[in-house]
C-alpha atoms as a PDB file:
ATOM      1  CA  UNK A   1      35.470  81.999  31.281  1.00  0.00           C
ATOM      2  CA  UNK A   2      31.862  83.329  32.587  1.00  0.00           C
ATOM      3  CA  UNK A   3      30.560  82.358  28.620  1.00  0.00           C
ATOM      4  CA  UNK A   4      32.277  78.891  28.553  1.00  0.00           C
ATOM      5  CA  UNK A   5      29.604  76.069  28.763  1.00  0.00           C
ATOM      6  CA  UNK A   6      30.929  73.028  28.071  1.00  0.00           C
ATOM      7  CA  UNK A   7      30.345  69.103  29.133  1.00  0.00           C
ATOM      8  CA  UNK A   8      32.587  68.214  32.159  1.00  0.00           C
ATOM      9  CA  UNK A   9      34.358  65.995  31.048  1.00  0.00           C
ATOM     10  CA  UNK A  10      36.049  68.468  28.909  1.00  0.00           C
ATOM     11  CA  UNK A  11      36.620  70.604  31.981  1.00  0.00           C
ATOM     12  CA  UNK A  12      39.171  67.699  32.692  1.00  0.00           C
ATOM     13  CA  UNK A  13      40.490  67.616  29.638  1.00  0.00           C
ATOM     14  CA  UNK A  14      41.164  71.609  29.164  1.00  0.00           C
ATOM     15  CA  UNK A  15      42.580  71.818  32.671  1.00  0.00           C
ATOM     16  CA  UNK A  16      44.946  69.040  31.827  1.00  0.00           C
ATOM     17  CA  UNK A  17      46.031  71.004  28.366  1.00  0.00           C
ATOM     18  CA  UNK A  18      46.140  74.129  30.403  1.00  0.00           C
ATOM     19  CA  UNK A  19      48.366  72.642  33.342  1.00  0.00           C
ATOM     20  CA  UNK A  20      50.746  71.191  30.549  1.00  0.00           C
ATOM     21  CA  UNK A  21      51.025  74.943  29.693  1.00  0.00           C
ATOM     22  CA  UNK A  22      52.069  76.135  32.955  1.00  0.00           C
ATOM     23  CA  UNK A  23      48.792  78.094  32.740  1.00  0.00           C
ATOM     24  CA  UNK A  24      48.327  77.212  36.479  1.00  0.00           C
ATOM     25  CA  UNK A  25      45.254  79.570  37.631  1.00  0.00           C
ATOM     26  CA  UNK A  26      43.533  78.772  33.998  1.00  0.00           C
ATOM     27  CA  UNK A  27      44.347  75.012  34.765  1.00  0.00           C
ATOM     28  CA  UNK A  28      42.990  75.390  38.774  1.00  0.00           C
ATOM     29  CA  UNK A  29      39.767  76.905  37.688  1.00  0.00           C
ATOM     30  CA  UNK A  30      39.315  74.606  34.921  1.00  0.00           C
ATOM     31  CA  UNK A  31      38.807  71.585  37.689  1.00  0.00           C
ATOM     32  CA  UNK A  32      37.136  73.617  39.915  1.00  0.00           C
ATOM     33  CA  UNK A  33      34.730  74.239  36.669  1.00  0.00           C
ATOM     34  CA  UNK A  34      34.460  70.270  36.529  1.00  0.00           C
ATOM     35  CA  UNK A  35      33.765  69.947  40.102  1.00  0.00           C
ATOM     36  CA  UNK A  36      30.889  72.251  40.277  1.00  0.00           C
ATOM     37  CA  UNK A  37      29.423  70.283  36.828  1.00  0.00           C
ATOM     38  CA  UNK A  38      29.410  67.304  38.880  1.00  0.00           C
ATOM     39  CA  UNK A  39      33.129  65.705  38.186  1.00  0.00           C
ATOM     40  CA  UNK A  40      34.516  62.874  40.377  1.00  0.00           C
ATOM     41  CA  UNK A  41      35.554  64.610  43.612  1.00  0.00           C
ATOM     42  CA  UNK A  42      38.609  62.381  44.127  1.00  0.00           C
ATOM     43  CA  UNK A  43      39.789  62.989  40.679  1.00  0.00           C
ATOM     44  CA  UNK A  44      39.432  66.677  40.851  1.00  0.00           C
ATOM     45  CA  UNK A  45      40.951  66.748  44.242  1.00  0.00           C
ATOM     46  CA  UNK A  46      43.772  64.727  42.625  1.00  0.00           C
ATOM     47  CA  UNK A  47      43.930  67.308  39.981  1.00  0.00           C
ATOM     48  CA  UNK A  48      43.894  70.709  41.791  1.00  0.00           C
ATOM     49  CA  UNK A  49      46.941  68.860  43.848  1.00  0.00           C
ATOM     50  CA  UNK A  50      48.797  68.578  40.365  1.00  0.00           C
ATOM     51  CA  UNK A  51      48.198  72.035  39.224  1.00  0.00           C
ATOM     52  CA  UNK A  52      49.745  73.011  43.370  1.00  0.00           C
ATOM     53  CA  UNK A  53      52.484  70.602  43.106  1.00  0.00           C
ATOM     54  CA  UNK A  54      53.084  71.976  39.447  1.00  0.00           C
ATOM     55  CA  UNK A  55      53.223  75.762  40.630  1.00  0.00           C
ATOM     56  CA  UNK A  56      55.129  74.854  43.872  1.00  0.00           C
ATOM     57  CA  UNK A  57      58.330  73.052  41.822  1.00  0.00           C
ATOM     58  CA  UNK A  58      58.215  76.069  39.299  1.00  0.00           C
ATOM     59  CA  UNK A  59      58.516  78.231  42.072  1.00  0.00           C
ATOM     60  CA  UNK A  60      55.084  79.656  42.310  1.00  0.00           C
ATOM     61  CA  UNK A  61      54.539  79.172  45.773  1.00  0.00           C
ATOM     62  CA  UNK A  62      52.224  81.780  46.587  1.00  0.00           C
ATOM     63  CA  UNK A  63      49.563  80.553  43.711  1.00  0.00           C
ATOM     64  CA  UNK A  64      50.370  76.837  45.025  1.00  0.00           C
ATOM     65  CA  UNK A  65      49.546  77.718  48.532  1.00  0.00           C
ATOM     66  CA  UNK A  66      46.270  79.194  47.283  1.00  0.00           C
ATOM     67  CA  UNK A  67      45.574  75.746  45.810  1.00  0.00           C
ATOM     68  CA  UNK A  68      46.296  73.577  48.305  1.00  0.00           C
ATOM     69  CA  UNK A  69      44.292  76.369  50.853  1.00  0.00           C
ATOM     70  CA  UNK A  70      41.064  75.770  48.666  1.00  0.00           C
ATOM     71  CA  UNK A  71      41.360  72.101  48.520  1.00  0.00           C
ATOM     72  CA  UNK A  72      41.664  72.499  52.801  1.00  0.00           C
ATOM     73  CA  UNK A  73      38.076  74.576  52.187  1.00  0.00           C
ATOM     74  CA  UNK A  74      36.129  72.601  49.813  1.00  0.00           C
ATOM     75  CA  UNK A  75      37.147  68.583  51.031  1.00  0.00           C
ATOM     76  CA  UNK A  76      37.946  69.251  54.252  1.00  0.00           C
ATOM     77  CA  UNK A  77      37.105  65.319  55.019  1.00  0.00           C
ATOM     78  CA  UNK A  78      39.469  64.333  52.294  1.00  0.00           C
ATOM     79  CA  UNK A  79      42.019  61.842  53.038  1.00  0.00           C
ATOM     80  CA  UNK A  80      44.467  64.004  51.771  1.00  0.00           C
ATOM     81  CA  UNK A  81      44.207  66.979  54.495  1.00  0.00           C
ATOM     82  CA  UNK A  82      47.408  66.077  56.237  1.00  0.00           C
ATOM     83  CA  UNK A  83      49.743  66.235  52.605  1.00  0.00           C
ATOM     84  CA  UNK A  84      48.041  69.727  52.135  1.00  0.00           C
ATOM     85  CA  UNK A  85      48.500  71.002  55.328  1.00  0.00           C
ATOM     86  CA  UNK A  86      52.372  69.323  55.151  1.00  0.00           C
ATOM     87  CA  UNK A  87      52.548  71.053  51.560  1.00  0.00           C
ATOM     88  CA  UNK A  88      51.671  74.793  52.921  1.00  0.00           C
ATOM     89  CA  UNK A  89      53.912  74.439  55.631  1.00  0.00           C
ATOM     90  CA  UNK A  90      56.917  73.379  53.850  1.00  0.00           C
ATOM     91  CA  UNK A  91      56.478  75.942  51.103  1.00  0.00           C
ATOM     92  CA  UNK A  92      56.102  78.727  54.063  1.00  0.00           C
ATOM     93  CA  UNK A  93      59.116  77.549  55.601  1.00  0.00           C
ATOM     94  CA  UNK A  94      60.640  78.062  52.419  1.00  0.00           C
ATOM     95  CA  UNK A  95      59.416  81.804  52.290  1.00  0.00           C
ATOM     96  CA  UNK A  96      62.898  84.028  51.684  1.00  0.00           C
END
C-alpha cells in the first residue's frame, strides 16, 4: 500500500473493485487514500458508509463499527453523524 501512488480518482475506482470483493479493510483504506489526495468529502463519506454497511450485513460487525467510528472522527460536522452513531449502536446491541 505504502508504494502505491496513484491519481485519486482511481483511489475511487480500486476501493469500489475492492468492496465488490468483500475486501472490506483494502476497500476502507482505499477511500481514505482518496480522501487524503483531495477526493470529494461527501462522496468518500458516502463510500466508507458502503464499505460499513457492506461488512455489517456480512456479519463483520466489529470491522463495520471501526468504519463508521472513523467516519464519527474525521467529519464529525457531517450530516450523517446521527445514522453512524444509530449504526454502532444497533450493531452493539446486536453483540452475542
Amino acid at each position: 500500500r505504502k508504494g502505491l501512488k496513484i491519481d485519486a480518482p482511481l483511489y475511487e475506482q480500486l476501493g469500489r473493485a475492492l468492496l465488490a470483493h468483500r475486501s472490506y479493510d483494502d476497500a476502507a483504506w482505499a477511500f481514505i487514500a482518496w480522501a487524503v489526495q483531495g477526493g470529494d468529502a461527501l462522496r468518500v463519506q458516502k463510500a466508507v458508509g458502503a464499505v460499513a454497511a457492506a461488512a455489517a450485513s456480512d456479519g463483520a460487525a466489529e470491522q463495520a463499527m471501526r468504519y463508521y467510528d472513523y467516519l464519527l472522527r474525521t467529519y464529525a460536522s457531517s450530516q450523517f453523524v446521527d445514522f453512524w452513531k444509530q449504526e454502532i449502536a444497533r450493531l452493539q446491541r446486536a453483540r452475542p
